[in-house]
N, C-alpha and C. Protein backbone atom coordinates (compact mmCIF):
# COMPACT_ATOMS: atom_id res chain seq x y z
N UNK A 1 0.84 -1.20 0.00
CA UNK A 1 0.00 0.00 0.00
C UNK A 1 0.88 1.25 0.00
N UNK A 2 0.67 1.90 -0.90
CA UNK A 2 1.63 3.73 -1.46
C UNK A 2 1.16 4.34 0.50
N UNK A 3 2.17 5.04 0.99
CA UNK A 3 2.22 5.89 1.68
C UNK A 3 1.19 6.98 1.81
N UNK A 4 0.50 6.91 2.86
CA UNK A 4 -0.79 8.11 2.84
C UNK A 4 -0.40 9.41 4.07
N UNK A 5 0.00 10.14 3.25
CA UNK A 5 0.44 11.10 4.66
C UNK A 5 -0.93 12.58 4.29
N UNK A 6 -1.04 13.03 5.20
CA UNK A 6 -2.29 14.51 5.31
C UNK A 6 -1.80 15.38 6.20
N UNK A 7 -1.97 16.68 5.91
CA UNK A 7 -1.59 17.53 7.02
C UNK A 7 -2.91 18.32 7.50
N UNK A 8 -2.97 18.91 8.41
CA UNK A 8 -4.28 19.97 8.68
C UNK A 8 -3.54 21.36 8.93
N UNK A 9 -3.94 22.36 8.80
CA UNK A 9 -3.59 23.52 8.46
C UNK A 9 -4.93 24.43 9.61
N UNK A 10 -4.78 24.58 10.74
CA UNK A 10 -6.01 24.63 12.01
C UNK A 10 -6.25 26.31 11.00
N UNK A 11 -7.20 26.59 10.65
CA UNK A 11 -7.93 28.07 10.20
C UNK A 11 -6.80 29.25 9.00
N UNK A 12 -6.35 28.19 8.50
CA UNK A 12 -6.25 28.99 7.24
C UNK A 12 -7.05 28.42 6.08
N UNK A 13 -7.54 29.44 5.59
CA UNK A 13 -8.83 29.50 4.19
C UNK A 13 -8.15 30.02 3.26
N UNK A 14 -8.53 28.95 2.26
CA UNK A 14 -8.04 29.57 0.40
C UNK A 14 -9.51 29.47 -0.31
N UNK A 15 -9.22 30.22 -1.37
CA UNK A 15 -9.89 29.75 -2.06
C UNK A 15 -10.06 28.62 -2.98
N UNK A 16 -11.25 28.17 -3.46
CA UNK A 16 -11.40 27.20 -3.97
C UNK A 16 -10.22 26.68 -5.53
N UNK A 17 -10.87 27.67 -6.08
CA UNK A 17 -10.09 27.75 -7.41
C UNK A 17 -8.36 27.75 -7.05
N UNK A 18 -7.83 28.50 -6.36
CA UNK A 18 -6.55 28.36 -5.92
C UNK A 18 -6.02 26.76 -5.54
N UNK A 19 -7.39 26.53 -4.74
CA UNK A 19 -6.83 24.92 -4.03
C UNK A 19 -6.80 24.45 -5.32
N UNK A 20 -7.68 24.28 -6.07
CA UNK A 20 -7.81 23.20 -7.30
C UNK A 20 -6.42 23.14 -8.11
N UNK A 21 -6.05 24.58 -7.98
CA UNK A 21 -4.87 24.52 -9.10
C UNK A 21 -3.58 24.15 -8.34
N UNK A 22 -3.61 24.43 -6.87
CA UNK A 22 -2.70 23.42 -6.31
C UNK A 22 -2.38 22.06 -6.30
N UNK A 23 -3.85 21.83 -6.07
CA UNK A 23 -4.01 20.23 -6.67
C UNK A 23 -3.45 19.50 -7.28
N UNK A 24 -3.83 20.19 -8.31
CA UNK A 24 -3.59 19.75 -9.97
C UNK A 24 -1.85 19.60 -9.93
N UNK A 25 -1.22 20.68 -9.42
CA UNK A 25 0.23 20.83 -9.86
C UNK A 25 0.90 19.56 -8.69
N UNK A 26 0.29 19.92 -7.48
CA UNK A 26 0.89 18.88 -6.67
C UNK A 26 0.61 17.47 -7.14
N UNK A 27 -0.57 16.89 -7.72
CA UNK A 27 -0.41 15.49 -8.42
C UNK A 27 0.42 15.15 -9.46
N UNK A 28 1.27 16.33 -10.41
CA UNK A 28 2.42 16.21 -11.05
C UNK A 28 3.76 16.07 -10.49
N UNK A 29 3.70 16.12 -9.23
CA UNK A 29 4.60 15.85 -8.21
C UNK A 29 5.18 14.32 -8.07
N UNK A 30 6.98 14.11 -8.95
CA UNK A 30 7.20 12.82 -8.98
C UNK A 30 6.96 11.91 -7.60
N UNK A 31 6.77 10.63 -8.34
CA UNK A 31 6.40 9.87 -7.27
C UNK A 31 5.00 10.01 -6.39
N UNK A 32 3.87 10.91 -6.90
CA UNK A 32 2.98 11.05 -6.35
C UNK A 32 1.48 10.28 -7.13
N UNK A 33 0.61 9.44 -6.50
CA UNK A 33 -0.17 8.48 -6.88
C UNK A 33 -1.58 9.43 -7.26
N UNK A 34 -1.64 10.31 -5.76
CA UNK A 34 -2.98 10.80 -5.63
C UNK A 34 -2.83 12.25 -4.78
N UNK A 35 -3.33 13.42 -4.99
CA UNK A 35 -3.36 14.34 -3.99
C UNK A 35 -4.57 15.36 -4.40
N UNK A 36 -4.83 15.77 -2.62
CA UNK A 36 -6.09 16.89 -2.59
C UNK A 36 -5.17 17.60 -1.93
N UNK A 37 -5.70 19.23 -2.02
CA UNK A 37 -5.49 20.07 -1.17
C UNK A 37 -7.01 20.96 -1.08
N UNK A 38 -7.85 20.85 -0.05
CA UNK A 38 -8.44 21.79 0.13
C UNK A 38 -9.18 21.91 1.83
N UNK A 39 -10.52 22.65 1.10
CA UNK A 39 -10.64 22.85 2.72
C UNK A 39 -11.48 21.59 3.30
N UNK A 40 -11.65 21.63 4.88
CA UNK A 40 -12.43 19.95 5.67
C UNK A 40 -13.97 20.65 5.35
N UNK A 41 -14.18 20.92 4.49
CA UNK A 41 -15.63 20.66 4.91
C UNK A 41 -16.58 19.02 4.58
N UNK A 42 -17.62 19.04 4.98
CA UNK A 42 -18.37 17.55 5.32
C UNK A 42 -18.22 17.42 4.06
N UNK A 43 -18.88 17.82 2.41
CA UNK A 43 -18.49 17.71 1.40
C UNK A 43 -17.55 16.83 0.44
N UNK A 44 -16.14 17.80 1.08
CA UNK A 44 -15.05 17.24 0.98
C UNK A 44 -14.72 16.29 1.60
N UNK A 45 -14.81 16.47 2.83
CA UNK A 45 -14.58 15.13 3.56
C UNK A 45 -14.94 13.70 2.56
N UNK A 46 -16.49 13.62 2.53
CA UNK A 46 -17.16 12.60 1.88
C UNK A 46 -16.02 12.12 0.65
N UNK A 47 -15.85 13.45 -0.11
CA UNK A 47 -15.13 13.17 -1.74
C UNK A 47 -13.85 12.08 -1.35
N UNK A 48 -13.06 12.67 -0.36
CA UNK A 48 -12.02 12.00 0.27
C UNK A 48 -12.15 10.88 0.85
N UNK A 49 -13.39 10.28 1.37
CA UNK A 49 -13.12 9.12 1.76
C UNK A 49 -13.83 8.02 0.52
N UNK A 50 -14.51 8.69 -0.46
CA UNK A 50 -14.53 8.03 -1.69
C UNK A 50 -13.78 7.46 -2.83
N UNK A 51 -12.49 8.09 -2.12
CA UNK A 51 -11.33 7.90 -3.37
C UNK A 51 -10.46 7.23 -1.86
N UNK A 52 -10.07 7.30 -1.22
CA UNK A 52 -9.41 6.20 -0.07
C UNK A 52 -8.42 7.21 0.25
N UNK A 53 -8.54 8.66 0.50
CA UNK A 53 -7.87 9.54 1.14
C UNK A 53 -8.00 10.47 2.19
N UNK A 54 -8.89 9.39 2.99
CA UNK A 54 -9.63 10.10 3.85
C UNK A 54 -8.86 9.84 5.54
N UNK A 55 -8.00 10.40 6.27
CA UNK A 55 -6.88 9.89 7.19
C UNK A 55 -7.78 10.50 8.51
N UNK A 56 -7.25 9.75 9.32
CA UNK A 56 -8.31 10.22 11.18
C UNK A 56 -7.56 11.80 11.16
N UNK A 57 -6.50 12.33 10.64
CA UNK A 57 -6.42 13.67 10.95
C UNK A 57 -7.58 14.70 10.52
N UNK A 58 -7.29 14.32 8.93
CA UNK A 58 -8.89 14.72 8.33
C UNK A 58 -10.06 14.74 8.86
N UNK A 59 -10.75 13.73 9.33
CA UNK A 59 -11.56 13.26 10.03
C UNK A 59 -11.76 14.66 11.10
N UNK A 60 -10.96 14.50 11.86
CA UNK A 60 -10.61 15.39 12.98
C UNK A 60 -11.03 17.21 12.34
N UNK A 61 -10.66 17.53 11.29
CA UNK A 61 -10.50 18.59 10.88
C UNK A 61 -11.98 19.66 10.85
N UNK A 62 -11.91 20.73 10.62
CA UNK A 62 -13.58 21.48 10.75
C UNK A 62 -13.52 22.20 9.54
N UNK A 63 -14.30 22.99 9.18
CA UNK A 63 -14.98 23.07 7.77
C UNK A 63 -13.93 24.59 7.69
N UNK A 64 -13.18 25.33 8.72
CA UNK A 64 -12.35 26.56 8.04
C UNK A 64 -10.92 26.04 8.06
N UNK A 65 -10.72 24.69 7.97
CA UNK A 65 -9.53 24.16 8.38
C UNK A 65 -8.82 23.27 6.98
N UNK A 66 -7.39 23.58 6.31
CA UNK A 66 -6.90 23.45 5.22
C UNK A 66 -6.41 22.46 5.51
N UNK A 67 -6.86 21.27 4.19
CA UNK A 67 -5.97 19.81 4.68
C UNK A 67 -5.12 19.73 3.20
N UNK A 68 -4.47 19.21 3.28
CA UNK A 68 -3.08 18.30 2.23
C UNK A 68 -2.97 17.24 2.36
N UNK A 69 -3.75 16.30 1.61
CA UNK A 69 -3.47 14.68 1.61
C UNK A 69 -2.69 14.32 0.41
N UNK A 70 -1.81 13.39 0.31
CA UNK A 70 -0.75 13.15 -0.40
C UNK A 70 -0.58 11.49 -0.58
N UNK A 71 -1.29 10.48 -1.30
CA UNK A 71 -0.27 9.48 -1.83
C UNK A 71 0.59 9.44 -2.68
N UNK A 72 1.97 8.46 -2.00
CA UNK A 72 2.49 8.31 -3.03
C UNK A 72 2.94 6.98 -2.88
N UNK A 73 4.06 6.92 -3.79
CA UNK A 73 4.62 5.66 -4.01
C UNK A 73 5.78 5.42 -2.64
N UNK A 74 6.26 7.00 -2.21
CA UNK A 74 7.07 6.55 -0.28
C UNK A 74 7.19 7.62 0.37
N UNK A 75 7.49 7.37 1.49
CA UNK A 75 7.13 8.61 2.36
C UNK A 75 8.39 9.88 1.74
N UNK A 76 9.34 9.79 1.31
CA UNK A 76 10.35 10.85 0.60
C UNK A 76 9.44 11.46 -0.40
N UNK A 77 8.77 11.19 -1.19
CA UNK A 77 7.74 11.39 -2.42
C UNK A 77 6.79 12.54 -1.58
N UNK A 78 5.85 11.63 -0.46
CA UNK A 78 4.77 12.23 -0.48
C UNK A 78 5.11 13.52 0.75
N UNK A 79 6.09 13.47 1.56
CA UNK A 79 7.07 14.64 1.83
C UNK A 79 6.81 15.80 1.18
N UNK A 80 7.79 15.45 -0.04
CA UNK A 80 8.31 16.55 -0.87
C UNK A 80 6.81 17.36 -1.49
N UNK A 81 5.83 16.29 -1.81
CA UNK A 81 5.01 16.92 -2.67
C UNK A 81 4.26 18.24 -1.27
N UNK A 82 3.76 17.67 0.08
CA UNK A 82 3.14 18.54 1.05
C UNK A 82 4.13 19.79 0.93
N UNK A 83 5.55 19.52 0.66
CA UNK A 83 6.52 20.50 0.72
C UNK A 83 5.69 21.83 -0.70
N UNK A 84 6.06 20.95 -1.36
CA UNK A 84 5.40 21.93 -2.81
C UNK A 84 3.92 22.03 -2.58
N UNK A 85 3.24 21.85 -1.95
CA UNK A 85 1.71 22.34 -1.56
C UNK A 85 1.88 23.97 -1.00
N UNK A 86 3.01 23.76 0.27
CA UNK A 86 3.01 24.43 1.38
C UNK A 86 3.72 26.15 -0.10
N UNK A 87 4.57 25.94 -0.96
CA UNK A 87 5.28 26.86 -1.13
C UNK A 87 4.46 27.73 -2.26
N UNK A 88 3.27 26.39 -3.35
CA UNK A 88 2.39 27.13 -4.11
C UNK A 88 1.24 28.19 -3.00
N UNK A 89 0.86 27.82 -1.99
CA UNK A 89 0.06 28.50 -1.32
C UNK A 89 0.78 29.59 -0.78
């Protein structure tokens, strides 16, 4: 099973469109299987545990609260990519 790492980000808000295009760039991220970046709301939540990226931090998280979930193929991979989440935002 690829490495599932998530971060929570306690009350910083982006916008939507911003997250998406983070997204997008962070899943071009070598060595990376799968990645979201946006905000916990119930919504999202749901989307995330529909695709199998849904981690008890997440879980934990509240609807003004910024998450970064990251598979990859190893924890150096899915590292680097939260790294390049953290520097597009």
């Amino acid at each position: 099973m690829a490495p599932l790492r998530s971060v929570v980000r306690r009350g910083e808000y982006y916008d939507s469109v911003l997250l998406m295009r983070v997204s997008e760039e962070v899943r071009r991220a070598p060595g990376v299987k799968e990645a979201a970046v946006l905000m916990a709301t119930d919504t999202n939540k749901r989307m995330l545990s529909d695709v199998g990226l849904l981690t008890e931090d997440v879980k934990r998280a509240g609807a003004d609260d910024l998450v970064i979930v990251v598979e990859a193929i190893d924890d150096e991979s899915a590292g680097k990519a939260i790294l390049r989440a953290d520097e597009l935002l």
